[in-house]
Protein backbone atom coordinates (compact mmCIF):
# COMPACT_ATOMS: atom_id res chain seq x y z
CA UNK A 1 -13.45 -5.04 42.60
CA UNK A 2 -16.46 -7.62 41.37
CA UNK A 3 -16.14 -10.59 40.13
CA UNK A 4 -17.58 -9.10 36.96
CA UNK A 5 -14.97 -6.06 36.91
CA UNK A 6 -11.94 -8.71 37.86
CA UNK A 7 -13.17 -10.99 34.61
CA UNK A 8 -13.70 -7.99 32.46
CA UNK A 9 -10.08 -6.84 33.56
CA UNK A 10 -8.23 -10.02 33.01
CA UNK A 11 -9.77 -10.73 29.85
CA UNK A 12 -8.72 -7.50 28.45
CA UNK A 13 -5.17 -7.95 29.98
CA UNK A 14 -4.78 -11.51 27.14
CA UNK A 15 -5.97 -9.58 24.68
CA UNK A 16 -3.46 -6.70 25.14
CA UNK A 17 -0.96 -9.56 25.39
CA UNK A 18 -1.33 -10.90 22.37
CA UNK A 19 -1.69 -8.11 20.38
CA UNK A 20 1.41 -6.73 21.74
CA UNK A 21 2.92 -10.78 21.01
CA UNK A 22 1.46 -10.04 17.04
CA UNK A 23 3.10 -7.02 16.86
CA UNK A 24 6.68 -8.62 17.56
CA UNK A 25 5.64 -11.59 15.39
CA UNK A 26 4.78 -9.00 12.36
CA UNK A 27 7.88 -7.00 12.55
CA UNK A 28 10.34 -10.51 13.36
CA UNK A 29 8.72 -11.67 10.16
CA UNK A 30 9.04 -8.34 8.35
CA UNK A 31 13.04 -8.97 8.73
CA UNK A 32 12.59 -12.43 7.69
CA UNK A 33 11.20 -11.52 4.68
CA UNK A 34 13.13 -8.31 3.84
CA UNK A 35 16.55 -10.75 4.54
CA UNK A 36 14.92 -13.76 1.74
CA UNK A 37 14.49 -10.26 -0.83
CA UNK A 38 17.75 -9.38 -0.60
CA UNK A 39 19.17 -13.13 -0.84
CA UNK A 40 16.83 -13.45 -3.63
CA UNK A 41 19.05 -13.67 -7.28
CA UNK A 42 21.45 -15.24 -9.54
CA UNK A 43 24.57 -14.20 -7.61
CA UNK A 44 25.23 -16.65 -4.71
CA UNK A 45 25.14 -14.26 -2.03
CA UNK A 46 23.90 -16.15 1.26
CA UNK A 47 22.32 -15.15 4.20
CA UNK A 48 24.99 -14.70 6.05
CA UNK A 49 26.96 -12.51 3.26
CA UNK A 50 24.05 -10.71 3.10
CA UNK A 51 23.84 -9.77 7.21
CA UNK A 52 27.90 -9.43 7.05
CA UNK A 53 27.77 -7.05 4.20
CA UNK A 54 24.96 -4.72 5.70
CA UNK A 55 26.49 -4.02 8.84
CA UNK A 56 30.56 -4.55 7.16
CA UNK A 57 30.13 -3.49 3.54
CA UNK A 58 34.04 -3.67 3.22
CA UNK A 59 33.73 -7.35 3.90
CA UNK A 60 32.89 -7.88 0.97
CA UNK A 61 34.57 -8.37 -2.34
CA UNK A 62 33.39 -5.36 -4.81
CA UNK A 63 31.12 -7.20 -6.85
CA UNK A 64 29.11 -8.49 -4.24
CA UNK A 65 29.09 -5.41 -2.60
CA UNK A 66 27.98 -3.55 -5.66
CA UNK A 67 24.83 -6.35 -5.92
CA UNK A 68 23.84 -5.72 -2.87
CA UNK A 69 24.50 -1.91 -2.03
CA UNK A 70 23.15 -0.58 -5.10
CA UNK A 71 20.88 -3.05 -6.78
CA UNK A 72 19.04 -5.43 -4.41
CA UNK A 73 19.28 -3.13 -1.39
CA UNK A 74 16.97 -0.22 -2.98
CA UNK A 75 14.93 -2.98 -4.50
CA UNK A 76 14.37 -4.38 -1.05
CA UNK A 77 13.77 -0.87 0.58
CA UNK A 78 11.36 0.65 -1.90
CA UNK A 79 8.99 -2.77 -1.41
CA UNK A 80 8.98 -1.76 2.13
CA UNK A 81 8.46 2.01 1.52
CA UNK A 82 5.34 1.32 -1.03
CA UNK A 83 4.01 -1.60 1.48
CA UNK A 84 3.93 0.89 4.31
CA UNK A 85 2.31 3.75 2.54
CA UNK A 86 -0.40 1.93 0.86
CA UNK A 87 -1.13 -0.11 3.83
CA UNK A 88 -1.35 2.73 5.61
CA UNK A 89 -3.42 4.75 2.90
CA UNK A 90 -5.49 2.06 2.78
CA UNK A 91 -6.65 1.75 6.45
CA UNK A 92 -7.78 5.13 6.86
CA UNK A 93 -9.20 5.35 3.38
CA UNK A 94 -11.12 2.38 4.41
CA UNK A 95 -12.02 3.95 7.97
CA UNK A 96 -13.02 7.32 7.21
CA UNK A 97 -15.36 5.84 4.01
CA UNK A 98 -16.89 3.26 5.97
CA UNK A 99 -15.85 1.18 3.26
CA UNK A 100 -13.95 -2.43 4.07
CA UNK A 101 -13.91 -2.95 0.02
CA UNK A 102 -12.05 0.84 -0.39
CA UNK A 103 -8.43 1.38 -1.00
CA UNK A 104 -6.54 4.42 -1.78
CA UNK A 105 -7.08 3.53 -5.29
CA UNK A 106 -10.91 4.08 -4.84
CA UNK A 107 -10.34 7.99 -5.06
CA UNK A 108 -8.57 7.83 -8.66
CA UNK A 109 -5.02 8.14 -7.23
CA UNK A 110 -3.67 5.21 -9.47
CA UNK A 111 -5.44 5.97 -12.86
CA UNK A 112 -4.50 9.37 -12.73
CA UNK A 113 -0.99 8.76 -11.66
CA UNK A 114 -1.29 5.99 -14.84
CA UNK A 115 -2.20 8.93 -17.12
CA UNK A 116 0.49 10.62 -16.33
CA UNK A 117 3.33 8.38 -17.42
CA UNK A 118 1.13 7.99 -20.21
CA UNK A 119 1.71 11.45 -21.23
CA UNK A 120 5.53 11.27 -20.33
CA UNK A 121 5.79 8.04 -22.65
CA UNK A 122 3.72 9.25 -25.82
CA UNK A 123 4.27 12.66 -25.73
CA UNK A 124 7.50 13.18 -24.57
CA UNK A 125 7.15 16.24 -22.89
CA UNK A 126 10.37 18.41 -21.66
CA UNK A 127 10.23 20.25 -18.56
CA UNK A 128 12.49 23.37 -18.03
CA UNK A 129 15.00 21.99 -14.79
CA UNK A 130 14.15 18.45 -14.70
CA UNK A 131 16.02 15.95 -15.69
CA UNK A 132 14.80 13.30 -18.73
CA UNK A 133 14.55 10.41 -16.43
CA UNK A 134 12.54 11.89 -13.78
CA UNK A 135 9.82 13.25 -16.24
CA UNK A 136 7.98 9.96 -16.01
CA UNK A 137 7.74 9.89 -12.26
CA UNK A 138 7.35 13.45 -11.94
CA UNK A 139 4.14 13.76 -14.57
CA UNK A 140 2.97 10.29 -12.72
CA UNK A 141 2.93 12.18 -9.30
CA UNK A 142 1.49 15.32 -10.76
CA UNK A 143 -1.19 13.96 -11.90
CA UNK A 144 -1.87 11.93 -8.46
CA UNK A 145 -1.67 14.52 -6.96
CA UNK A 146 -4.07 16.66 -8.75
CA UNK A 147 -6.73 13.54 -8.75
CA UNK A 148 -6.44 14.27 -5.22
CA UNK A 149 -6.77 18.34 -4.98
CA UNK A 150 -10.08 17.24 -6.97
CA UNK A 151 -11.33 14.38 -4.60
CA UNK A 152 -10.24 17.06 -2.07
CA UNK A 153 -12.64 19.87 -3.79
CA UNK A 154 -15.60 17.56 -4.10
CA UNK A 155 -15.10 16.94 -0.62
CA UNK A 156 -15.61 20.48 0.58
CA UNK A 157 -18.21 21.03 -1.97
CA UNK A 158 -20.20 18.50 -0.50
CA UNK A 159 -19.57 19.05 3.09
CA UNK A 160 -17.73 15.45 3.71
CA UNK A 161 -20.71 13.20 2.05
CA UNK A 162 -18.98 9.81 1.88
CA UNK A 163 -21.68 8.67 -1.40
CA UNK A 164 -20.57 11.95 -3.12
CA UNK A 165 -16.58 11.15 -2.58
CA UNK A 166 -16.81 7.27 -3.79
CA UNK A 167 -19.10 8.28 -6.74
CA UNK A 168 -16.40 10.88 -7.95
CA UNK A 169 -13.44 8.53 -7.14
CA UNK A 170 -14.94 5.99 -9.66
CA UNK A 171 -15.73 8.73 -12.01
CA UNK A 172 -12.10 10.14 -11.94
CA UNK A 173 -11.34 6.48 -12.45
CA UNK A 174 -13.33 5.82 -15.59
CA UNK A 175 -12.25 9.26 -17.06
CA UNK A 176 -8.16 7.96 -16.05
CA UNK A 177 -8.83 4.94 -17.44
CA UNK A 178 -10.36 6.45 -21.03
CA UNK A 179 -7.95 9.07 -21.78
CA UNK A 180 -5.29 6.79 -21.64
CA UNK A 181 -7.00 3.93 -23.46
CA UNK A 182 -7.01 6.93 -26.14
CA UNK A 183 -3.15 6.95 -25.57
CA UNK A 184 -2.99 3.75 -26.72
CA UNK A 185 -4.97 4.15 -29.79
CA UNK A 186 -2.31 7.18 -31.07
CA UNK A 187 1.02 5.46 -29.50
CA UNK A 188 3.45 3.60 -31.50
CA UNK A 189 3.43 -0.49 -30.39
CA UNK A 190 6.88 0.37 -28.15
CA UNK A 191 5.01 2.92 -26.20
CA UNK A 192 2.07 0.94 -25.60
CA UNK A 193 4.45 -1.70 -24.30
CA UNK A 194 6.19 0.66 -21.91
CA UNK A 195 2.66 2.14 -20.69
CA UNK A 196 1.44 -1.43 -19.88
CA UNK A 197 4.55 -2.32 -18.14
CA UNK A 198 4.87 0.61 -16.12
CA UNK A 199 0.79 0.44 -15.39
CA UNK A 200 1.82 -3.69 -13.94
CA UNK A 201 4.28 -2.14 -11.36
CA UNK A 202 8.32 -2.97 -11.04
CA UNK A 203 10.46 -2.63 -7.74
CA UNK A 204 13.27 -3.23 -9.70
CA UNK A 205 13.76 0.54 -11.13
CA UNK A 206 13.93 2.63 -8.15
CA UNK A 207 16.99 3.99 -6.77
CA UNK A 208 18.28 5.43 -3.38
CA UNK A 209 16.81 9.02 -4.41
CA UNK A 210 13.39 7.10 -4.88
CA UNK A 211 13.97 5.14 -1.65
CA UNK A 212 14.79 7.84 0.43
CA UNK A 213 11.41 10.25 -0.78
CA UNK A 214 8.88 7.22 -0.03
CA UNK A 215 10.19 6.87 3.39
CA UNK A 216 9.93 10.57 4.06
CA UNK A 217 6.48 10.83 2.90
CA UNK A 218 5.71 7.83 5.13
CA UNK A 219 7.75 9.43 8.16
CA UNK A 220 6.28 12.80 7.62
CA UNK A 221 2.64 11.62 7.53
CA UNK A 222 2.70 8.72 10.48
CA UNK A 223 2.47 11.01 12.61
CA UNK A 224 -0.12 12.77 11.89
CA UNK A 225 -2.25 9.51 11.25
CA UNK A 226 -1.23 8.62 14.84
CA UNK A 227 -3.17 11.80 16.16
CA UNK A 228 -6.35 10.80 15.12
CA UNK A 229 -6.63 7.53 15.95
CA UNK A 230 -8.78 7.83 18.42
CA UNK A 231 -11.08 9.90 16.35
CA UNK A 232 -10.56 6.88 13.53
CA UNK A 233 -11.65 4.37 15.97
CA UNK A 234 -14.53 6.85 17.12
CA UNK A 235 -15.79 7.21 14.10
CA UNK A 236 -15.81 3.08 13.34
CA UNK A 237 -18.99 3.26 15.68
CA UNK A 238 -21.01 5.15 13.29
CA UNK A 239 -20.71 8.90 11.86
CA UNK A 240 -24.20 10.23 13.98
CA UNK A 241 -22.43 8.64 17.14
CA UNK A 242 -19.13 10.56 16.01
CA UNK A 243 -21.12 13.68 15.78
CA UNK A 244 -22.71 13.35 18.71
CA UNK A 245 -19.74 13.58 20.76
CA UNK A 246 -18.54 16.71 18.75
CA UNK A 247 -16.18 15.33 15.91
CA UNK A 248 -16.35 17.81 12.67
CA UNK A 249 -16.96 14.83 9.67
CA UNK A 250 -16.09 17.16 7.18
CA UNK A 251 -12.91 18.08 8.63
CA UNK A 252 -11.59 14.49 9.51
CA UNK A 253 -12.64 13.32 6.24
CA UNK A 254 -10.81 16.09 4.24
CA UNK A 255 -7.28 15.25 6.37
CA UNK A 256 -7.47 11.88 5.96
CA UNK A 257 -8.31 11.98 2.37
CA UNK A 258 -5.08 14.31 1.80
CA UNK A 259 -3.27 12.10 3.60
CA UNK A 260 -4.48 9.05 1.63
CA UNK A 261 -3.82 10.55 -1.77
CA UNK A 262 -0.57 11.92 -0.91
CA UNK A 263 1.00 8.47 0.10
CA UNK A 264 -1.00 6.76 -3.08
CA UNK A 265 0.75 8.98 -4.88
CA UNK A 266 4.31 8.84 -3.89
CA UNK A 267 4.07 5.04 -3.48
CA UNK A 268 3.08 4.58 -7.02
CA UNK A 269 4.75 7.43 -9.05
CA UNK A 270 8.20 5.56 -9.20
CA UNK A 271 7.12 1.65 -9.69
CA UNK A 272 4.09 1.92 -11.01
CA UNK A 273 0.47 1.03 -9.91
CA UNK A 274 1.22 -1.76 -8.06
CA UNK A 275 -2.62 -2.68 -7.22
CA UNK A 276 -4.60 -4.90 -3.61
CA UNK A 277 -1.73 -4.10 -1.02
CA UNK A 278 -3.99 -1.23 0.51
CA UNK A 279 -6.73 -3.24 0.09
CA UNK A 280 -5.58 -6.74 1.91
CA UNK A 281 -3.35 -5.17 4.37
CA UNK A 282 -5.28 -3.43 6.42
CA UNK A 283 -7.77 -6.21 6.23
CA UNK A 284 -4.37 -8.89 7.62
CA UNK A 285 -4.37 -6.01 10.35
CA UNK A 286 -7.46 -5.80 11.60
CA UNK A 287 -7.71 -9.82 12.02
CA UNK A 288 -4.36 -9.33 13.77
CA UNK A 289 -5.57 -6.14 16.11
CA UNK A 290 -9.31 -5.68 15.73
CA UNK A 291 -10.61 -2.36 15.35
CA UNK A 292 -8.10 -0.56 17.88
CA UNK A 293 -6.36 2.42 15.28
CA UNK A 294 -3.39 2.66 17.97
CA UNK A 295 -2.50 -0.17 16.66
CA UNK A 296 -4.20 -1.20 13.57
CA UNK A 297 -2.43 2.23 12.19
CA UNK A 298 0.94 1.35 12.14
CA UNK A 299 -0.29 -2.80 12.07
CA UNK A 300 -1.84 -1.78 8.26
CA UNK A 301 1.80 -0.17 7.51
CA UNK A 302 3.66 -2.59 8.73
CA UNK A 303 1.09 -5.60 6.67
CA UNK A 304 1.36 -3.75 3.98
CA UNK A 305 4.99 -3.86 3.87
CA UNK A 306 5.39 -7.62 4.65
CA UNK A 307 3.05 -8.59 1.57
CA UNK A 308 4.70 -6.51 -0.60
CA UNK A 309 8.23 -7.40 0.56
CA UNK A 310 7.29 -11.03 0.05
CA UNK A 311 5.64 -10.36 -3.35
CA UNK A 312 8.64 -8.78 -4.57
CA UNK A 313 10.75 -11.98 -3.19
CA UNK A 314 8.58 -14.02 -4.95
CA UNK A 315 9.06 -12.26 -7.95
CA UNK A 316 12.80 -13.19 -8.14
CA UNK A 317 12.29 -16.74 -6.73
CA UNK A 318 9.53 -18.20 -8.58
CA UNK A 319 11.16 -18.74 -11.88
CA UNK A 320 14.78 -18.26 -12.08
CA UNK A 321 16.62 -16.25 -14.10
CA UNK A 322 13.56 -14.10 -14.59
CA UNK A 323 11.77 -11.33 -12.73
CA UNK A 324 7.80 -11.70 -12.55
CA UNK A 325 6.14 -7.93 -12.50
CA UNK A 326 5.15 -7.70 -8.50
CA UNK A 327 1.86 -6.23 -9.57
CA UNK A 328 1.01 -9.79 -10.95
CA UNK A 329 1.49 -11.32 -8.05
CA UNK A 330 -0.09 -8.82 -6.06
CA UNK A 331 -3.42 -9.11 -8.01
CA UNK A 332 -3.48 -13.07 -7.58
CA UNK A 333 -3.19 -12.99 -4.41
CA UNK A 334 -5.32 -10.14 -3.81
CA UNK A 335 -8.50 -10.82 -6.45
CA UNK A 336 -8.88 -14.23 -4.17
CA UNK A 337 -8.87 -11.61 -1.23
CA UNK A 338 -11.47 -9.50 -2.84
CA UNK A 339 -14.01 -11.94 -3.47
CA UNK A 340 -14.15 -13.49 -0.28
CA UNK A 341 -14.30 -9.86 1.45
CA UNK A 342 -17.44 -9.60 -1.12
CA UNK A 343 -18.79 -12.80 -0.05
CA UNK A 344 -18.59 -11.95 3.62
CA UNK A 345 -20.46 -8.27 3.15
CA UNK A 346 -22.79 -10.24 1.32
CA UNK A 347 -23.69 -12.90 4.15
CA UNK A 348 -23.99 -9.54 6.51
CA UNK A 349 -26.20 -8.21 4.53
């Protein structure tokens, strides 16, 4: 072996190091933060109690195990659940566009999943075999998931043409965004209220039913995102290079798109359109694992979590006795996040 080789060699051994040290740093702090959620609120459960009660729930007196098995638990959870599927949403919608300043939200997932509680609020609407409470969620993720089937449409039409699929996204986006503006105009001042609240996003109304279908979405479509990674990290050195070495554009860009809109939609369609997580996190991943999608996949998920988990902490710490929508604190953190990201394309350019 040269010198050269032996240099190359050992400098690529530290950097596999500490990526792999990141990784246990991101998921040690992950726990950290899900623990502070779930010690987060008025009752004076501790860490400890907390730790005791997950892995001994009879250890705990009844009330306390009622706080934390069926209200702060799910609350905890579903941060996690969202985090990880808009994280991951986010990275590949940002891959596959070529687009660091995309998110899942870029395709018209969100407005369209807005619209549909919109329609569930003002109009009411009953739906032969499903319950009252669910018709909110279950218009929101209709409606998601039809924004999608049209991205998805646009895509084929156009044989995969990136321009064409960010043009429509903002389209779908603008038309979202006016039909329920004209929601607002007929609604009575109550269901206004409810539409802006639900459009701000709140952990704090999910349940184990909600929990439970996040994570499955997730589970079912990590895999999946795991098998192209190395076509996702292909494709980060230019679509004619991807081409060149026999990758179908179209076909990569209509999977990951219906993956994308998929977990946009079942991350948002029970706490509303909680907006920047798949926008910042897979930008926290990439600093953390560079351009690598073995790792920056699961890396986006796992960022994406973490801010969100700590966002909905901070929601119940900040100002006690009250909880702060997380979508608040998402967009002041993120906006902040999104200017600089502008300011740095800028200087490339």
């Amino acid at each position: 072996m040269s010198e050269r080789e032996a240099t190359l060699l050992n400098r690529f051994t530290r950097i596999k190091r500490r990526r792999v040290h990141l990784a246990f740093a991101l998921a040690l702090g992950l726990i950290a933060v899900f623990l502070l959620d779930l010690s987060a609120g008025p009752a004076a459960l501790g860490l400890g109690d907390i730790v005791r009660g997950l892995f001994d729930p009879g250890s705990l007196e009844l009330r306390d195990r009622i706080i934390l098995w069926d209200v702060r638990l799910p609350d905890a959870l579903i941060a996690l659940a969202v985090g990880a599927a808009l994280g991951l949403a986010g990275v590949e919608t940002q891959t596959i566009l070529d687009n660091p300043l995309a998110s899942p939200f870029t395709l018209g997932v969100s407005s369209a999943a807005v619209l549909g509680a919109s329609v569930a609020i003002v109009l009411a609407p009953s739906i032969p075999a499903v319950p009252d409470h669910a018709i909110l969620p279950a218009l929101a993720l209709l409606f998601a998931l039809a924004s999608g089937g049209f991205v998805l449409l646009v895509v084929r039409v156009s044989e995969g043409s990136r321009e064409t699929v960010v043009l429509f996204g903002i389209a779908l986006v603008f038309l979202c965004n006016a039909l329920t503006a004209g929601f607002h105009m007929v609604a009575e001042a109550e269901a206004v209220q409810q539409i802006v609240f639900w459009t701000i996003g709140n952990l704090t109304k999910a349940g184990w039913a909600e929990v439970a279908m996040v994570f499955a979405c997730v589970a079912v479509i990590l895999p999946f995102s795991l098998r192209h990674v190395w076509l996702l990290t292909l494709l980060r050195g230019g679509e004619a290079h991807a081409r060149s070495m026999g990758i179908d554009i179209a076909r990569l860009r209509t999977m990951v798109i219906l993956r994308s809109s998929v977990l946009a939609a079942f991350a948002v369609c029970f706490v509303g359109a909680i907006g920047f997580i798949g926008l910042v996190a897979p930008h926290l991943a990439r600093l953390m694992f560079g351009e690598d999608h073995r790792l920056l996949v699961p890396g986006a998920a796992l960022c994406g979590a973490l801010v969100l988990s700590a966002a909905s902490y901070l929601s119940k710490a900040l100002v006690p006795g009250i909880i702060i929508p997380v979508g608040i604190l998402t967009a002041v953190v993120g906006v902040p996040v999104l200017l600089l990201l502008l300011w740095r394309a800028r200087r490339r350019a």
